[in-house]
C-alpha atoms as a PDB file:
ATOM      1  CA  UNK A   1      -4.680 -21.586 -31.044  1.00  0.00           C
ATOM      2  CA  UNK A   2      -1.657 -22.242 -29.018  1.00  0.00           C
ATOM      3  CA  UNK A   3      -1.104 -19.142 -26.188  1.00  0.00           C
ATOM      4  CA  UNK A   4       2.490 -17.669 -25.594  1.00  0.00           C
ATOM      5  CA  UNK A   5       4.284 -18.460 -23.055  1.00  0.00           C
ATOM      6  CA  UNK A   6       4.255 -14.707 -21.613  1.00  0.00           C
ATOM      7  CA  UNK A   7       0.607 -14.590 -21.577  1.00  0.00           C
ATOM      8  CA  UNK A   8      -0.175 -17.874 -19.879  1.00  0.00           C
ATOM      9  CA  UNK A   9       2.849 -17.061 -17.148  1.00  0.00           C
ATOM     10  CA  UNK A  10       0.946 -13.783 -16.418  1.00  0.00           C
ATOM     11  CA  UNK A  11      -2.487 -15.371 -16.554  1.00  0.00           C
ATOM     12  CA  UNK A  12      -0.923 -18.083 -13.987  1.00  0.00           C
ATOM     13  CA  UNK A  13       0.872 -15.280 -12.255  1.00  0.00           C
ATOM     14  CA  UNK A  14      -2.323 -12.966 -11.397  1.00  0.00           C
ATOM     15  CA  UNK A  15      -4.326 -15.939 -11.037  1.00  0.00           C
ATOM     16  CA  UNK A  16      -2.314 -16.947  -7.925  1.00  0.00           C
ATOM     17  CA  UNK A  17      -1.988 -13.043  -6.484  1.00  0.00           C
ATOM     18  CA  UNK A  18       2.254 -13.241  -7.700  1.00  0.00           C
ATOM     19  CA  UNK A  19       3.311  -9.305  -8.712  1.00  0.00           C
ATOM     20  CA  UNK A  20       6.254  -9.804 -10.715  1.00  0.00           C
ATOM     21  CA  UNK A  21       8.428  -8.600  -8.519  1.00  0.00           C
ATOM     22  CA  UNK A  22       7.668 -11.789  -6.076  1.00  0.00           C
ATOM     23  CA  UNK A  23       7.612 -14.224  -8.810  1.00  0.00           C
ATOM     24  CA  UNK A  24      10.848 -12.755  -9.579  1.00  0.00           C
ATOM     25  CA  UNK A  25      12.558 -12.988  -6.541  1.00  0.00           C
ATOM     26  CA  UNK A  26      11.388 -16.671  -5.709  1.00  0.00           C
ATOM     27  CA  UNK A  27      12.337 -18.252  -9.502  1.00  0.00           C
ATOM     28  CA  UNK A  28      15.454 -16.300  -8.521  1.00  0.00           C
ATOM     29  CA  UNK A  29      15.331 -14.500 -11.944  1.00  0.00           C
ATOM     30  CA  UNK A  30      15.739 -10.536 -11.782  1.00  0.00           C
ATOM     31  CA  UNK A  31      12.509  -8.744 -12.072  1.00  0.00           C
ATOM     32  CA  UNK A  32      13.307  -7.240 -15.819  1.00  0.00           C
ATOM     33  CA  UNK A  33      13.714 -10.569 -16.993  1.00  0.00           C
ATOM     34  CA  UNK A  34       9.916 -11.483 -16.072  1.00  0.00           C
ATOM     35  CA  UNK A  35       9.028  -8.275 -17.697  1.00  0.00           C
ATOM     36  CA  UNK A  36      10.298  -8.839 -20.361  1.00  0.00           C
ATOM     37  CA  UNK A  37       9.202 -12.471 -21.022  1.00  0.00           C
ATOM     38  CA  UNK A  38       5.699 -11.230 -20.126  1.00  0.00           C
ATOM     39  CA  UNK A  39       5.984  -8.405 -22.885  1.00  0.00           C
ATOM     40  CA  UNK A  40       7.191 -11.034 -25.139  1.00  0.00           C
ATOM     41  CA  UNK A  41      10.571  -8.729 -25.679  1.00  0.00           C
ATOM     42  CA  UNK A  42      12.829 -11.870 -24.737  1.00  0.00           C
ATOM     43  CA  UNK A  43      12.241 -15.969 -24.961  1.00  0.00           C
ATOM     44  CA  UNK A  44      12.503 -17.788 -21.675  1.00  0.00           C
ATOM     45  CA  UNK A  45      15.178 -20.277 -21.589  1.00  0.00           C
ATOM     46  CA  UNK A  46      13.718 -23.767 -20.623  1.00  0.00           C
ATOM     47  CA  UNK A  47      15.613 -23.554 -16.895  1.00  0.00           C
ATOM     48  CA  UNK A  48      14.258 -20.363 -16.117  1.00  0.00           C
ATOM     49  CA  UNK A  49      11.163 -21.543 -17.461  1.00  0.00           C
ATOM     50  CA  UNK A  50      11.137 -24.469 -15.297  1.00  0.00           C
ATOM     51  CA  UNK A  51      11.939 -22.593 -12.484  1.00  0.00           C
ATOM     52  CA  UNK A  52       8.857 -20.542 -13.258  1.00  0.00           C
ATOM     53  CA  UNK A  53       6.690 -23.139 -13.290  1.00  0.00           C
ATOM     54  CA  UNK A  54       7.932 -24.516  -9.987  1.00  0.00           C
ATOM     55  CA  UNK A  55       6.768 -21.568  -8.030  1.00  0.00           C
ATOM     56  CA  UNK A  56       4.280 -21.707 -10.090  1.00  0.00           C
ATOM     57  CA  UNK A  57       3.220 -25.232  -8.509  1.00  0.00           C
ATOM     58  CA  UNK A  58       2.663 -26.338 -12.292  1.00  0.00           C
ATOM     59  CA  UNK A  59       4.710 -28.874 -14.686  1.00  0.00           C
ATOM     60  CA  UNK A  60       6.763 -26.867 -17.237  1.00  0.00           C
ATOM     61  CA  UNK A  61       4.135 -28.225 -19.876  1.00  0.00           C
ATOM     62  CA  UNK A  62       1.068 -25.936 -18.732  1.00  0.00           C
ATOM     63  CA  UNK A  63       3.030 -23.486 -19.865  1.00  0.00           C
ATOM     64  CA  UNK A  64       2.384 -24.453 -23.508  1.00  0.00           C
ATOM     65  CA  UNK A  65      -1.678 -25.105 -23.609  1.00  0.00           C
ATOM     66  CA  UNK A  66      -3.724 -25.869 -26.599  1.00  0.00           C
ATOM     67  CA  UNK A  67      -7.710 -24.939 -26.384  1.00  0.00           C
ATOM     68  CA  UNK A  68      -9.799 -27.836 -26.716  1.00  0.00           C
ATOM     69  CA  UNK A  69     -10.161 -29.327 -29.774  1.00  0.00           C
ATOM     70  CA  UNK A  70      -7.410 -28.147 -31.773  1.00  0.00           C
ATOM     71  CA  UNK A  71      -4.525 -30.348 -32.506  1.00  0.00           C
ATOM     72  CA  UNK A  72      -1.656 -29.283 -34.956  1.00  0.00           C
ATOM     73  CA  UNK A  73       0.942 -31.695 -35.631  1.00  0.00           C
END
């Protein structure tokens, strides 16, 4: 199973103590626009995604994680 996007930047985002409002303000992307990503109501662009993932402190790839042992090519 591959998870979304939106639900590993929230798991990321409450894992490091981020409300959306801060990891809003420091990927410089307005505060609806994480909301919505996280509710899966718009896709995430790969800059802003990036950008995420910078304050983040992770590469742009751990937002796209498979669970072990499954492979789909």
């Amino acid at each position: 199973m591959i998870y979304s996007i939106p639900n590993k930047i929230t798991e990321l985002r409450l894992h490091q103590g981020y409300s959306m409002r801060r990891l809003a303000k420091k990927a410089q992307v307005s505060n609806s626009t994480i909301s919505a990503i996280e509710k899966a109501e718009k896709t995430v662009n790969p800059y802003t995604a990036k950008r995420i993932a910078d304050v983040l402190n992770v590469d742009i790839t751990a937002l796209f994680v498979l669970r072990a042992g499954e492979c789909h090519d």
